[in-house]
PDB file of N, CA and C in Angstrom:
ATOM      1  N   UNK A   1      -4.184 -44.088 148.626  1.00  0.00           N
ATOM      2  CA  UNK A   1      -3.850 -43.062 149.572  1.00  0.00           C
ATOM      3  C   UNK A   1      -5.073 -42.170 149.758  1.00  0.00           C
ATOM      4  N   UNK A   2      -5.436 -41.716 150.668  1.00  0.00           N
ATOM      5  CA  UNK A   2      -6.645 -41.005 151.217  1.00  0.00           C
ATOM      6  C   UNK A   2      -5.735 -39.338 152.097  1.00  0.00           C
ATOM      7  N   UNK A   3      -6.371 -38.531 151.508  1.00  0.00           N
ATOM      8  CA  UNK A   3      -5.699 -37.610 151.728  1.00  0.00           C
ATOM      9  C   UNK A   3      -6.714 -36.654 152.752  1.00  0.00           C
ATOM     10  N   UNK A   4      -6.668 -36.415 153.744  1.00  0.00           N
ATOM     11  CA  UNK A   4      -7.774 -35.942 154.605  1.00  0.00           C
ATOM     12  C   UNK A   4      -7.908 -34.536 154.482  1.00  0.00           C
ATOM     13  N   UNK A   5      -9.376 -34.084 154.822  1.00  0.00           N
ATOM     14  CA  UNK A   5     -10.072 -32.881 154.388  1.00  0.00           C
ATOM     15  C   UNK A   5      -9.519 -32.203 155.492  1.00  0.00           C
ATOM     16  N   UNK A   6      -9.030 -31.130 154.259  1.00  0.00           N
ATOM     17  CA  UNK A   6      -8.565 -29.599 154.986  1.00  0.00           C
ATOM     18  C   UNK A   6      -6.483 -29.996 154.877  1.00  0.00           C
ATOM     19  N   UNK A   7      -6.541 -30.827 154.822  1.00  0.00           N
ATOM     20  CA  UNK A   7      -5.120 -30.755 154.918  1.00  0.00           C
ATOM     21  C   UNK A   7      -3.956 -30.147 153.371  1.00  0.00           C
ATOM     22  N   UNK A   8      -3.280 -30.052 154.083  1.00  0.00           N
ATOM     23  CA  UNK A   8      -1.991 -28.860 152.816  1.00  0.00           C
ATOM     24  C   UNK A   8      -1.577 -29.784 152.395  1.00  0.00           C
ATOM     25  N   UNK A   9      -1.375 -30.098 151.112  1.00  0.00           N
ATOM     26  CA  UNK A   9      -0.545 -30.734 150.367  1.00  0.00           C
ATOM     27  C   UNK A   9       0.679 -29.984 149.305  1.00  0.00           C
ATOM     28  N   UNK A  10       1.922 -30.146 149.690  1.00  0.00           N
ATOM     29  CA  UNK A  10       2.763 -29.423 148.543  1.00  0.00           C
ATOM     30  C   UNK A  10       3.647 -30.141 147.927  1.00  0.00           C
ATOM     31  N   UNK A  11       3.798 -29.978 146.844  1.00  0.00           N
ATOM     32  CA  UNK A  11       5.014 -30.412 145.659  1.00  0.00           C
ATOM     33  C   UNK A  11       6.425 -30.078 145.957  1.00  0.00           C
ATOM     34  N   UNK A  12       7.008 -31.016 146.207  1.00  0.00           N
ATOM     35  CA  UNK A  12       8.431 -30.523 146.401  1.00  0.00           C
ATOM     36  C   UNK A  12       9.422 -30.823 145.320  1.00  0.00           C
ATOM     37  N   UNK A  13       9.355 -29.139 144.490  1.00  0.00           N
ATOM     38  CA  UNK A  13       9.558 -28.737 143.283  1.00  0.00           C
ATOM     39  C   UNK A  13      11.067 -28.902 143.345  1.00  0.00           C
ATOM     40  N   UNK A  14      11.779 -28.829 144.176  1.00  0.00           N
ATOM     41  CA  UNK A  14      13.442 -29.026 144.208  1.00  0.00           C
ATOM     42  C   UNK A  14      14.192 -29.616 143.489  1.00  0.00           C
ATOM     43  N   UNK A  15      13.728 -30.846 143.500  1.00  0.00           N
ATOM     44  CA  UNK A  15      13.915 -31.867 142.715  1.00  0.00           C
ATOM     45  C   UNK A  15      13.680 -31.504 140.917  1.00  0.00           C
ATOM     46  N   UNK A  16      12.521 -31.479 140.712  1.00  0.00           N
ATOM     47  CA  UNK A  16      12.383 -31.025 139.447  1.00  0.00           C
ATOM     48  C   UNK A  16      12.843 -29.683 138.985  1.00  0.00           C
ATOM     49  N   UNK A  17      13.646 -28.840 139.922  1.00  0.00           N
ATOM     50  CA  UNK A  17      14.457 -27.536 138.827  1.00  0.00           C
ATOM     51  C   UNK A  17      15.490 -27.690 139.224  1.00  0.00           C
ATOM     52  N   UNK A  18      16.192 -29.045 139.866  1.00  0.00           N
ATOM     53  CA  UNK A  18      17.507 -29.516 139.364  1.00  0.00           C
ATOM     54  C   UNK A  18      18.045 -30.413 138.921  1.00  0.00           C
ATOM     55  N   UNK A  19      17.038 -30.824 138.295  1.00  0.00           N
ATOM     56  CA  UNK A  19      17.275 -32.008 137.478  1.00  0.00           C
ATOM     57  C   UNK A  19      17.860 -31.934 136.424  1.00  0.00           C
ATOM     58  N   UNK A  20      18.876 -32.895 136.339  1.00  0.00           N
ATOM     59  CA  UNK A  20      20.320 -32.423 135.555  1.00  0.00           C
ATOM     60  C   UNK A  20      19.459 -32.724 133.606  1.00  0.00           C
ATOM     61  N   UNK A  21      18.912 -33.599 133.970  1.00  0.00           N
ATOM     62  CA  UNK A  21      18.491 -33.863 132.247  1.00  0.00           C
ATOM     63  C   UNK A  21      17.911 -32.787 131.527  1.00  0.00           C
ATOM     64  N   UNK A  22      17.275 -31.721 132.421  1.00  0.00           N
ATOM     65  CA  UNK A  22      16.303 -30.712 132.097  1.00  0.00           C
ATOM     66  C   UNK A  22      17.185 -29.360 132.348  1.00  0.00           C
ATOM     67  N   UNK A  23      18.232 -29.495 133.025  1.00  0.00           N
ATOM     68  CA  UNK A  23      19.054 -27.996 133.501  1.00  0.00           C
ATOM     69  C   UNK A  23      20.491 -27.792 133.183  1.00  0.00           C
ATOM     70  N   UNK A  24      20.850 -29.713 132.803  1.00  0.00           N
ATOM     71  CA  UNK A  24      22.455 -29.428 132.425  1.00  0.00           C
ATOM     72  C   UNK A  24      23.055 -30.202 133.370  1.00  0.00           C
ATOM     73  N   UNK A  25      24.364 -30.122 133.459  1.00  0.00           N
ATOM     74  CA  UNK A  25      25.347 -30.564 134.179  1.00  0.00           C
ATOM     75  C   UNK A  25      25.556 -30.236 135.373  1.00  0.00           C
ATOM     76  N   UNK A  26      25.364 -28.991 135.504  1.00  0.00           N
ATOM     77  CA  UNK A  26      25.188 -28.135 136.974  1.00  0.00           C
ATOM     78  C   UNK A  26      24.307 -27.718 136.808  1.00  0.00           C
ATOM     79  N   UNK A  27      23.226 -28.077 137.296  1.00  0.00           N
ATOM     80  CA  UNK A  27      21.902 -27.172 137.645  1.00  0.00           C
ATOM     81  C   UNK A  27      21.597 -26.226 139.054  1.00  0.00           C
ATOM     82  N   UNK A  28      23.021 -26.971 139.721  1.00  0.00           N
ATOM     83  CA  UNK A  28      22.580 -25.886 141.166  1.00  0.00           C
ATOM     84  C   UNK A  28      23.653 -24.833 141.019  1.00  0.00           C
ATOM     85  N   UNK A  29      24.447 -24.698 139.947  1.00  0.00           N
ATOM     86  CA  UNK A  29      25.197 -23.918 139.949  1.00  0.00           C
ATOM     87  C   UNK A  29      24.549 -22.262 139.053  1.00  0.00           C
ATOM     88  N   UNK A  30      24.797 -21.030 139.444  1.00  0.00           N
ATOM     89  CA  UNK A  30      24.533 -19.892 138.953  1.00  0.00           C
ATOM     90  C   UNK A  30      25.014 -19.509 137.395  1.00  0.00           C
ATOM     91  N   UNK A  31      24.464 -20.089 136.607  1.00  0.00           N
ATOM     92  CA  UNK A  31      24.577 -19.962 135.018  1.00  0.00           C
ATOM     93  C   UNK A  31      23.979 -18.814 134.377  1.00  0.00           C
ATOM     94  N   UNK A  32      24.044 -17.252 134.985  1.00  0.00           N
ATOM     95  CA  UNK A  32      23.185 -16.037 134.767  1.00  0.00           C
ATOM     96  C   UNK A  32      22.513 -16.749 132.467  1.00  0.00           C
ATOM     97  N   UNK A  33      23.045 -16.965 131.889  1.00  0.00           N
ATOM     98  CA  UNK A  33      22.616 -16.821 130.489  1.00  0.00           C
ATOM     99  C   UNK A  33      22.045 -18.614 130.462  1.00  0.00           C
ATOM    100  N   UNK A  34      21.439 -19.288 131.226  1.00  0.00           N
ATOM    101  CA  UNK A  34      21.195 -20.288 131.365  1.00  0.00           C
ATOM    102  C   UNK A  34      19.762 -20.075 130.548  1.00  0.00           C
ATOM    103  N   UNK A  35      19.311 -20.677 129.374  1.00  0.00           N
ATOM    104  CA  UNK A  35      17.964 -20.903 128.790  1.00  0.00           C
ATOM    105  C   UNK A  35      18.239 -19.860 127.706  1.00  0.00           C
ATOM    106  N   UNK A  36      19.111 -18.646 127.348  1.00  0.00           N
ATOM    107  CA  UNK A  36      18.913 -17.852 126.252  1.00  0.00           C
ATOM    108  C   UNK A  36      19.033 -18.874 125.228  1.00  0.00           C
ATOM    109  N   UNK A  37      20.173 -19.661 125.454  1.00  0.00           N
ATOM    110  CA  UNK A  37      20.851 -20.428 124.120  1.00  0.00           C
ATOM    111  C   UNK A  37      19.512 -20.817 123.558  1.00  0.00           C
ATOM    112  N   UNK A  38      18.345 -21.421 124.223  1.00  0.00           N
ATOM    113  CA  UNK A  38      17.150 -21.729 123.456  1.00  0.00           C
ATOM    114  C   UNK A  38      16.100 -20.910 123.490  1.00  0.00           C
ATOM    115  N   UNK A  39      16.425 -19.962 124.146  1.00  0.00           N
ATOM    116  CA  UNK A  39      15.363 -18.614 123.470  1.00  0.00           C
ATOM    117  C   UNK A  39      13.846 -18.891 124.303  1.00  0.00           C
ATOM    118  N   UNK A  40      14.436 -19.364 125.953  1.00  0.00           N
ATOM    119  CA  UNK A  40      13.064 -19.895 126.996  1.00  0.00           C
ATOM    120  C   UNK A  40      12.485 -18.709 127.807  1.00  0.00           C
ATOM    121  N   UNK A  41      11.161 -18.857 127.396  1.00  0.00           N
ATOM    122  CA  UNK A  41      10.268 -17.281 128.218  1.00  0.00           C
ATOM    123  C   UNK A  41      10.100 -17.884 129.851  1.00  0.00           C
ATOM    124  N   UNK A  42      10.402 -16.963 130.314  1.00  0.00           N
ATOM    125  CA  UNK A  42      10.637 -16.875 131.503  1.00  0.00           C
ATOM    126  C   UNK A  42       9.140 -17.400 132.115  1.00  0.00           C
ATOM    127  N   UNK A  43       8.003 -16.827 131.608  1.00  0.00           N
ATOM    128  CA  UNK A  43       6.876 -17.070 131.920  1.00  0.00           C
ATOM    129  C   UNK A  43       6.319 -18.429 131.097  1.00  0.00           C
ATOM    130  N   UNK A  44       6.998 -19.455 130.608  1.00  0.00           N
ATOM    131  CA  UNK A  44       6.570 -20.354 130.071  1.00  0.00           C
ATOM    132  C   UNK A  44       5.921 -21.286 130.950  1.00  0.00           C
ATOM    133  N   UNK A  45       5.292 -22.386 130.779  1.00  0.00           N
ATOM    134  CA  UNK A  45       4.639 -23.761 131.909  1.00  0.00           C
ATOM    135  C   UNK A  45       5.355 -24.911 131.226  1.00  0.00           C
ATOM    136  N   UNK A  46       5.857 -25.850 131.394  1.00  0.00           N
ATOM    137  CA  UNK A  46       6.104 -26.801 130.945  1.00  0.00           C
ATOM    138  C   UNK A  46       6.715 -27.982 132.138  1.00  0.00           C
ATOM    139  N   UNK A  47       6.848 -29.244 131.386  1.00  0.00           N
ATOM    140  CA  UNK A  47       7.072 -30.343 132.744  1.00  0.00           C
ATOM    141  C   UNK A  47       8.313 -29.913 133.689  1.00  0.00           C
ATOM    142  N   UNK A  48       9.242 -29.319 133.439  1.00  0.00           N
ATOM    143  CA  UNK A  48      10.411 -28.977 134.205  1.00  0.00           C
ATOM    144  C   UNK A  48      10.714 -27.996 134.756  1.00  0.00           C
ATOM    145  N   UNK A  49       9.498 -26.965 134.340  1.00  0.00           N
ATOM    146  CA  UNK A  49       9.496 -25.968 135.040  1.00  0.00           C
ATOM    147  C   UNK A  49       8.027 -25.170 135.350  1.00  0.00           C
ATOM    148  N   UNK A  50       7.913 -25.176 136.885  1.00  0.00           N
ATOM    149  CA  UNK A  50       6.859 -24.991 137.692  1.00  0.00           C
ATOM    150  C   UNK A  50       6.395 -23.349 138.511  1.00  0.00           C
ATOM    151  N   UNK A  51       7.393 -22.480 138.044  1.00  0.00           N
ATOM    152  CA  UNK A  51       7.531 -21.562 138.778  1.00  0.00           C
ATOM    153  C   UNK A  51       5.997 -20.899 138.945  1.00  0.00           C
ATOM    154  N   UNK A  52       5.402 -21.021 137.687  1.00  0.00           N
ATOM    155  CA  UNK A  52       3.939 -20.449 137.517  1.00  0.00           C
ATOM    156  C   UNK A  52       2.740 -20.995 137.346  1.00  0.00           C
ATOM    157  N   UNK A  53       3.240 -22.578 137.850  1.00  0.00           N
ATOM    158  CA  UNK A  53       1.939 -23.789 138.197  1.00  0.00           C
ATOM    159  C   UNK A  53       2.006 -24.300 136.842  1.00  0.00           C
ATOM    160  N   UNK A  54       1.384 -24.941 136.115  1.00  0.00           N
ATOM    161  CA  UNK A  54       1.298 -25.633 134.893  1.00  0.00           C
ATOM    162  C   UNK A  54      -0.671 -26.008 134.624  1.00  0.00           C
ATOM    163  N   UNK A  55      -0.412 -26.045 133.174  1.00  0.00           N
ATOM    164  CA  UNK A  55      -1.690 -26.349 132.639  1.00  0.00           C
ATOM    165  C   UNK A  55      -2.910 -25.483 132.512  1.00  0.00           C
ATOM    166  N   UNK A  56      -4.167 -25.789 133.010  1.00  0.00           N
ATOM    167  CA  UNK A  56      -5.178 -24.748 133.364  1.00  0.00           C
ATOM    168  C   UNK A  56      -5.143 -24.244 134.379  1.00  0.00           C
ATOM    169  N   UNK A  57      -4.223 -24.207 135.220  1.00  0.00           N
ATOM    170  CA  UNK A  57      -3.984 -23.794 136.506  1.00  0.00           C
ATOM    171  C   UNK A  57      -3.049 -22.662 136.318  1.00  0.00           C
ATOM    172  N   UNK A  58      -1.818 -22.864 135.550  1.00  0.00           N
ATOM    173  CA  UNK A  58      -1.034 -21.503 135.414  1.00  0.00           C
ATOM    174  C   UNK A  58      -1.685 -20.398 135.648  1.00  0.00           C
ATOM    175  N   UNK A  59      -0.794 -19.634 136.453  1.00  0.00           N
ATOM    176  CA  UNK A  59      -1.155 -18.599 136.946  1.00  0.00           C
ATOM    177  C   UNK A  59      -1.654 -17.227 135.604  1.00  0.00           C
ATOM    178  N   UNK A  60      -2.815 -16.341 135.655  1.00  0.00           N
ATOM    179  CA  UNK A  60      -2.628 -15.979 134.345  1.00  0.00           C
ATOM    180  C   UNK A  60      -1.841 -14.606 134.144  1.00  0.00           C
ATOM    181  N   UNK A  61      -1.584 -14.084 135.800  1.00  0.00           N
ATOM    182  CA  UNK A  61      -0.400 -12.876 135.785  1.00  0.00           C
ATOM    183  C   UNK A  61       0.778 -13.256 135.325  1.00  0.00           C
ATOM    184  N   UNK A  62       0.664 -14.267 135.126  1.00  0.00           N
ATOM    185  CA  UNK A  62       2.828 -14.316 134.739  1.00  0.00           C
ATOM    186  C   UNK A  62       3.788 -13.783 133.777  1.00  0.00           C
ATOM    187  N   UNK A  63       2.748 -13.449 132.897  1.00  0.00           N
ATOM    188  CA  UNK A  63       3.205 -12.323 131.854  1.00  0.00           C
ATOM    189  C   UNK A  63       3.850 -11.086 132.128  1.00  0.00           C
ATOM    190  N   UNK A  64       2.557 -10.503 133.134  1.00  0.00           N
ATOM    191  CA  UNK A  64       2.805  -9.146 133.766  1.00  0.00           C
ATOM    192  C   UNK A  64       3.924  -9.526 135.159  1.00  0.00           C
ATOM    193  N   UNK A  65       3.619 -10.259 135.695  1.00  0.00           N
ATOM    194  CA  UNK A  65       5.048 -10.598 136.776  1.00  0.00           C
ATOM    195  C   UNK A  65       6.338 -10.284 136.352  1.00  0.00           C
ATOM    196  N   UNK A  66       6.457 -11.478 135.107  1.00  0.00           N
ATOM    197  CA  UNK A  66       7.979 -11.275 134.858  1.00  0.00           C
ATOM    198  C   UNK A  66       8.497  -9.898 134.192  1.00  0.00           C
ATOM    199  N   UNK A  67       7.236  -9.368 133.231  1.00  0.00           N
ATOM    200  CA  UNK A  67       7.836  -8.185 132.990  1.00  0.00           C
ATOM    201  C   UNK A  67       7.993  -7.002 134.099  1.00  0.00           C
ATOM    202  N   UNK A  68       7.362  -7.304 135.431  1.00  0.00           N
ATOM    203  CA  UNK A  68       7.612  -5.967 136.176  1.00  0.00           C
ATOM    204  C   UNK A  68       9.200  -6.236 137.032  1.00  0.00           C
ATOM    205  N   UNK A  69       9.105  -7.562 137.202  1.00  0.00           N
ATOM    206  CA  UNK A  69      10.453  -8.418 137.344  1.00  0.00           C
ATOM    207  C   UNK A  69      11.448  -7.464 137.123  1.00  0.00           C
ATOM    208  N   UNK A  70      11.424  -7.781 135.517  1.00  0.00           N
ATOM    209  CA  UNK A  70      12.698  -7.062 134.841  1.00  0.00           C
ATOM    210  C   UNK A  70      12.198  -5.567 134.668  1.00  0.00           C
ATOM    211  N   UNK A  71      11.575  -5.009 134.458  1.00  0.00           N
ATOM    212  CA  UNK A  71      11.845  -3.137 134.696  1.00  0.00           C
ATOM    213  C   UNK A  71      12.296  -3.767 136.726  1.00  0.00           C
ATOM    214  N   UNK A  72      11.624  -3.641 137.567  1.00  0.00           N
ATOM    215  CA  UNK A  72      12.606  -3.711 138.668  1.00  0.00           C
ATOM    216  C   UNK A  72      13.926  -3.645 139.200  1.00  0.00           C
ATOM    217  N   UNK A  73      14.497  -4.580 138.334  1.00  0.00           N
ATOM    218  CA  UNK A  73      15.637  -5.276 138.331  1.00  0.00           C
ATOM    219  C   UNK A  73      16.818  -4.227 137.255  1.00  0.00           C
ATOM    220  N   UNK A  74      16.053  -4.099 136.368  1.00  0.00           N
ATOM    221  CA  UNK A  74      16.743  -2.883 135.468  1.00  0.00           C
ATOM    222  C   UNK A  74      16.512  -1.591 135.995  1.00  0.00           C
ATOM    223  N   UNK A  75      15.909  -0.880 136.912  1.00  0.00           N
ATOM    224  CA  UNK A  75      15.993   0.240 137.921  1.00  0.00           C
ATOM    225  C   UNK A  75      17.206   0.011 138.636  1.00  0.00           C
ATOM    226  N   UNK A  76      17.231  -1.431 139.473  1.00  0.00           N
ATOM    227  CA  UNK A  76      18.148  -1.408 140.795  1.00  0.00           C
ATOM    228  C   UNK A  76      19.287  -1.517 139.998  1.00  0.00           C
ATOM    229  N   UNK A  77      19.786  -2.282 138.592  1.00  0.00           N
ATOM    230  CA  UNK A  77      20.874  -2.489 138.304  1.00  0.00           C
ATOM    231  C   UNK A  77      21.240  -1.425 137.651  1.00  0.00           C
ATOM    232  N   UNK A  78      20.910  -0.671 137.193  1.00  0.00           N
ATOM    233  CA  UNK A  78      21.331   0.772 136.499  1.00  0.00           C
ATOM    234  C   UNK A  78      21.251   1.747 137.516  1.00  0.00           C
ATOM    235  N   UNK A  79      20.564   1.679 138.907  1.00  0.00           N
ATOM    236  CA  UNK A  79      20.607   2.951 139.718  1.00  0.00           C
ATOM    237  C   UNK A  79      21.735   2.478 140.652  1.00  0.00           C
ATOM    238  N   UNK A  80      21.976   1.363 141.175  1.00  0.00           N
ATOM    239  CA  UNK A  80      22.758   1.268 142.775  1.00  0.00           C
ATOM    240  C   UNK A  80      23.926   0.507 142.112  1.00  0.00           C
ATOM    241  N   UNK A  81      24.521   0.449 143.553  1.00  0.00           N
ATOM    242  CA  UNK A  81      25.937  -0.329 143.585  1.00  0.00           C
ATOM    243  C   UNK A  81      24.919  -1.338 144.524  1.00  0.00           C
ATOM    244  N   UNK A  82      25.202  -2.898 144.529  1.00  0.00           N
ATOM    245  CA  UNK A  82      24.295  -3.783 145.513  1.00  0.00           C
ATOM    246  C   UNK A  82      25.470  -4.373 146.381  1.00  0.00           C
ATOM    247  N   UNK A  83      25.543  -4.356 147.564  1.00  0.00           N
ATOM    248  CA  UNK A  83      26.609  -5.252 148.656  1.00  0.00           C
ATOM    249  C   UNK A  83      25.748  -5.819 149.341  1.00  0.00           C
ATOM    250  N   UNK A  84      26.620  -6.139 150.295  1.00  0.00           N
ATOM    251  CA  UNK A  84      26.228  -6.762 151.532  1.00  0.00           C
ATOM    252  C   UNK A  84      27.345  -5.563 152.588  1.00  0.00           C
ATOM    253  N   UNK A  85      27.137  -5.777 154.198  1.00  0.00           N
ATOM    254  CA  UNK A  85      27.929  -5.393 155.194  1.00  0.00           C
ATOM    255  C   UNK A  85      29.439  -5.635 155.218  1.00  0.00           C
ATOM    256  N   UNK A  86      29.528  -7.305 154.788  1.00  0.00           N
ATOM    257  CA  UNK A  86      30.797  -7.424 155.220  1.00  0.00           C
ATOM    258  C   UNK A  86      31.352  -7.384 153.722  1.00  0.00           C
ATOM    259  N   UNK A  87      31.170  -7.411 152.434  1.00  0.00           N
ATOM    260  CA  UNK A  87      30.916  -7.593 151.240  1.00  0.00           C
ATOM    261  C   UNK A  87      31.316  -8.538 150.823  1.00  0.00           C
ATOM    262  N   UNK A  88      30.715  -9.838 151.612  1.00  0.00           N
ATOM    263  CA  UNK A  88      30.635 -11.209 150.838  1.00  0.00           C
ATOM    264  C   UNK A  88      29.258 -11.541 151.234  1.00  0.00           C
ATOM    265  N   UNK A  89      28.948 -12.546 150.383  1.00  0.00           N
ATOM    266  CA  UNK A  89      27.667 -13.072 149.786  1.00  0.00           C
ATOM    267  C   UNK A  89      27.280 -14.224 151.029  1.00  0.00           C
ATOM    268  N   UNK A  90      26.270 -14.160 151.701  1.00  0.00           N
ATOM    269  CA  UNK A  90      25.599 -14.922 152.986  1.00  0.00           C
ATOM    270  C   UNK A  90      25.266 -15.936 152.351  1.00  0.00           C
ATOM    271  N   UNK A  91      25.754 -17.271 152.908  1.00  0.00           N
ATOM    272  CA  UNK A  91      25.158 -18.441 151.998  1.00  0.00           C
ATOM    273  C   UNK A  91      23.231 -18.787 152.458  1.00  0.00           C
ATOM    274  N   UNK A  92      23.076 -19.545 151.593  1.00  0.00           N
ATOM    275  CA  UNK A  92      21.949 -19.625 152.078  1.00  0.00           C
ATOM    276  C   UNK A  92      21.405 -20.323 153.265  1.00  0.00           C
ATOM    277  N   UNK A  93      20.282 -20.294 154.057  1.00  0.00           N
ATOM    278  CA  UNK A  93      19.957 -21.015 154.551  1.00  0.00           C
ATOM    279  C   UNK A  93      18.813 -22.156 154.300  1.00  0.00           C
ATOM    280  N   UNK A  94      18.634 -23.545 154.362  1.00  0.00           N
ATOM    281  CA  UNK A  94      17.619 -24.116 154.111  1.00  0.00           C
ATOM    282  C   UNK A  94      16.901 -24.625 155.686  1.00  0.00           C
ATOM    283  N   UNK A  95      16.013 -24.592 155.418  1.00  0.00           N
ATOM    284  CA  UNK A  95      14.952 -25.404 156.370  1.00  0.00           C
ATOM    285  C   UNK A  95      13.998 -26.422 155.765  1.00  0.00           C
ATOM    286  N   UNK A  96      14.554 -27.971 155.071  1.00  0.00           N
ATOM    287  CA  UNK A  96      13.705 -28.274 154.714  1.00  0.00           C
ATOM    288  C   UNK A  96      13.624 -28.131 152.883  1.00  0.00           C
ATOM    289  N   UNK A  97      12.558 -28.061 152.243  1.00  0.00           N
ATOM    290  CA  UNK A  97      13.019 -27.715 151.112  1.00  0.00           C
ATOM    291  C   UNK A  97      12.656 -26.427 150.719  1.00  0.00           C
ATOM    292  N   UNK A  98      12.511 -25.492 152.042  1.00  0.00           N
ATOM    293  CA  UNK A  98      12.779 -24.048 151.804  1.00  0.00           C
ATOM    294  C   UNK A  98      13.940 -23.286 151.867  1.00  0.00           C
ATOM    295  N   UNK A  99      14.389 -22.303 151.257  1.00  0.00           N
ATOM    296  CA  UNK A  99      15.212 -20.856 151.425  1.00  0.00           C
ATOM    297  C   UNK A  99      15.112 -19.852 151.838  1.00  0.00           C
ATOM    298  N   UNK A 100      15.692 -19.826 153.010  1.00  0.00           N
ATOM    299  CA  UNK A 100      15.628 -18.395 154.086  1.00  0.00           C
ATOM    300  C   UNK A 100      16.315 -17.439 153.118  1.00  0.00           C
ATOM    301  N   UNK A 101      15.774 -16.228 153.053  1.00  0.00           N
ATOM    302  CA  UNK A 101      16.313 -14.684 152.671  1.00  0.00           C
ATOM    303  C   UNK A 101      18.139 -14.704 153.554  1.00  0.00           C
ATOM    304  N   UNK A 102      19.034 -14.185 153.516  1.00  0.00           N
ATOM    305  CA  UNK A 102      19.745 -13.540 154.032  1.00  0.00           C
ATOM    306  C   UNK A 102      19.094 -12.696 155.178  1.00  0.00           C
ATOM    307  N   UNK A 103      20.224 -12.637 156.449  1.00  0.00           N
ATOM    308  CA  UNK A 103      19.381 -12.166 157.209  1.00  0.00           C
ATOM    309  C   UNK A 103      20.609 -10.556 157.486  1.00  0.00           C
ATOM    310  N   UNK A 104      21.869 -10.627 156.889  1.00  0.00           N
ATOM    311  CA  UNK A 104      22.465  -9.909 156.947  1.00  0.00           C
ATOM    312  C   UNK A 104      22.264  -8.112 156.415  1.00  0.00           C
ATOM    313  N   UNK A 105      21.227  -8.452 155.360  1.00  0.00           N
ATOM    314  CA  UNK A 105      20.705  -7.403 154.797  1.00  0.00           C
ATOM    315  C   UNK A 105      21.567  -6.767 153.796  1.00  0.00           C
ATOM    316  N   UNK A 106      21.437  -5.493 152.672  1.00  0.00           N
ATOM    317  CA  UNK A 106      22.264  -5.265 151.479  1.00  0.00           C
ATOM    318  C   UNK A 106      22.234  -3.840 151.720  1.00  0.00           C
ATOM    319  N   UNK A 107      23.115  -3.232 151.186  1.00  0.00           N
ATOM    320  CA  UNK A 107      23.459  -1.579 151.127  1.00  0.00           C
ATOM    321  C   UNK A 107      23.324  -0.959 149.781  1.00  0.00           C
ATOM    322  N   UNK A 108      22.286  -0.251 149.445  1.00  0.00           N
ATOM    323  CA  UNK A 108      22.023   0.205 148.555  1.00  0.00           C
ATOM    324  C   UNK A 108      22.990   1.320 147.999  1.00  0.00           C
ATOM    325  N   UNK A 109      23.777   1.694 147.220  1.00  0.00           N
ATOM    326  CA  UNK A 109      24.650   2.826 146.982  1.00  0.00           C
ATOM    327  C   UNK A 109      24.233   3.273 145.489  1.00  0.00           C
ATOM    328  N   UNK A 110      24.065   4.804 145.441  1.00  0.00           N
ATOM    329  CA  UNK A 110      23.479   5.037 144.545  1.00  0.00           C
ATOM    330  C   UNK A 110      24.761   5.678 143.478  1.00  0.00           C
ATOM    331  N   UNK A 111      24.263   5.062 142.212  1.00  0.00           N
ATOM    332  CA  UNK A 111      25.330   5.394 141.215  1.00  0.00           C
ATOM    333  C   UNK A 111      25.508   6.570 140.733  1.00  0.00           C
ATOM    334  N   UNK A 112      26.381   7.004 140.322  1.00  0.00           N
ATOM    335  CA  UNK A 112      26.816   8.809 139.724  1.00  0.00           C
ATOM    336  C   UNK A 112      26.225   8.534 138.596  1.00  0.00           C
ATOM    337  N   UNK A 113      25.831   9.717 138.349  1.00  0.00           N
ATOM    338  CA  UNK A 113      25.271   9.932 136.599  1.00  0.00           C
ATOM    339  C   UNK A 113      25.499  10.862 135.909  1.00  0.00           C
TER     340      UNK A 113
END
């Protein structure tokens, strides 16, 4: 195979983060405590999971990513109430082996303290 200069080449990672041997029984299903049972860093590289490139290539922010991740995430979940408009959940959209955002948008409500 001859791959011509200048052209994009991408991995279509889909496949490999639902792959049932590596994720379980349901891998497309929402398992929030999915990986504690083995105690998996979020920022790890390994064959089944690509989020942060693998090898000498891994990205070398991923440390600092995931931890700003979670302070983020622990702001919004301790400050707001999170909805949607109609207050059900917009399924996703794909194009391909991408995921469109919601286009419905979320309502931030801020919690009593």
């Amino acid at each position: 195979m001859t791959i011509p200069k200048g052209r994009i080449v991408q991995t279509y990672l889909m496949n490999i983060h639902y792959d049932k041997t590596a994720y379980g029984p349901e891998p497309r299903s929402f398992l929030p405590y999915h990986g504690l049972e083995n105690n998996l860093s979020a920022s790890r590289t390994d064959k089944n999971y690509f989020i942060f490139g693998s090898g000498r290539h891994a990205c070398p922010g991923r440390f600092f990513a995931v931890n700003e991740i979670k302070v983020g995430l622990h702001k919004l979940i301790l400050n707001y109430h999170i909805k949607t408009p109609s207050g059900k959940i917009e399924k996703k959209k794909r194009i391909g082996p991408y995921a469109h955002p919601p286009t419905a948008g979320l309502i931030f409500e801020n919690r009593k303290k």
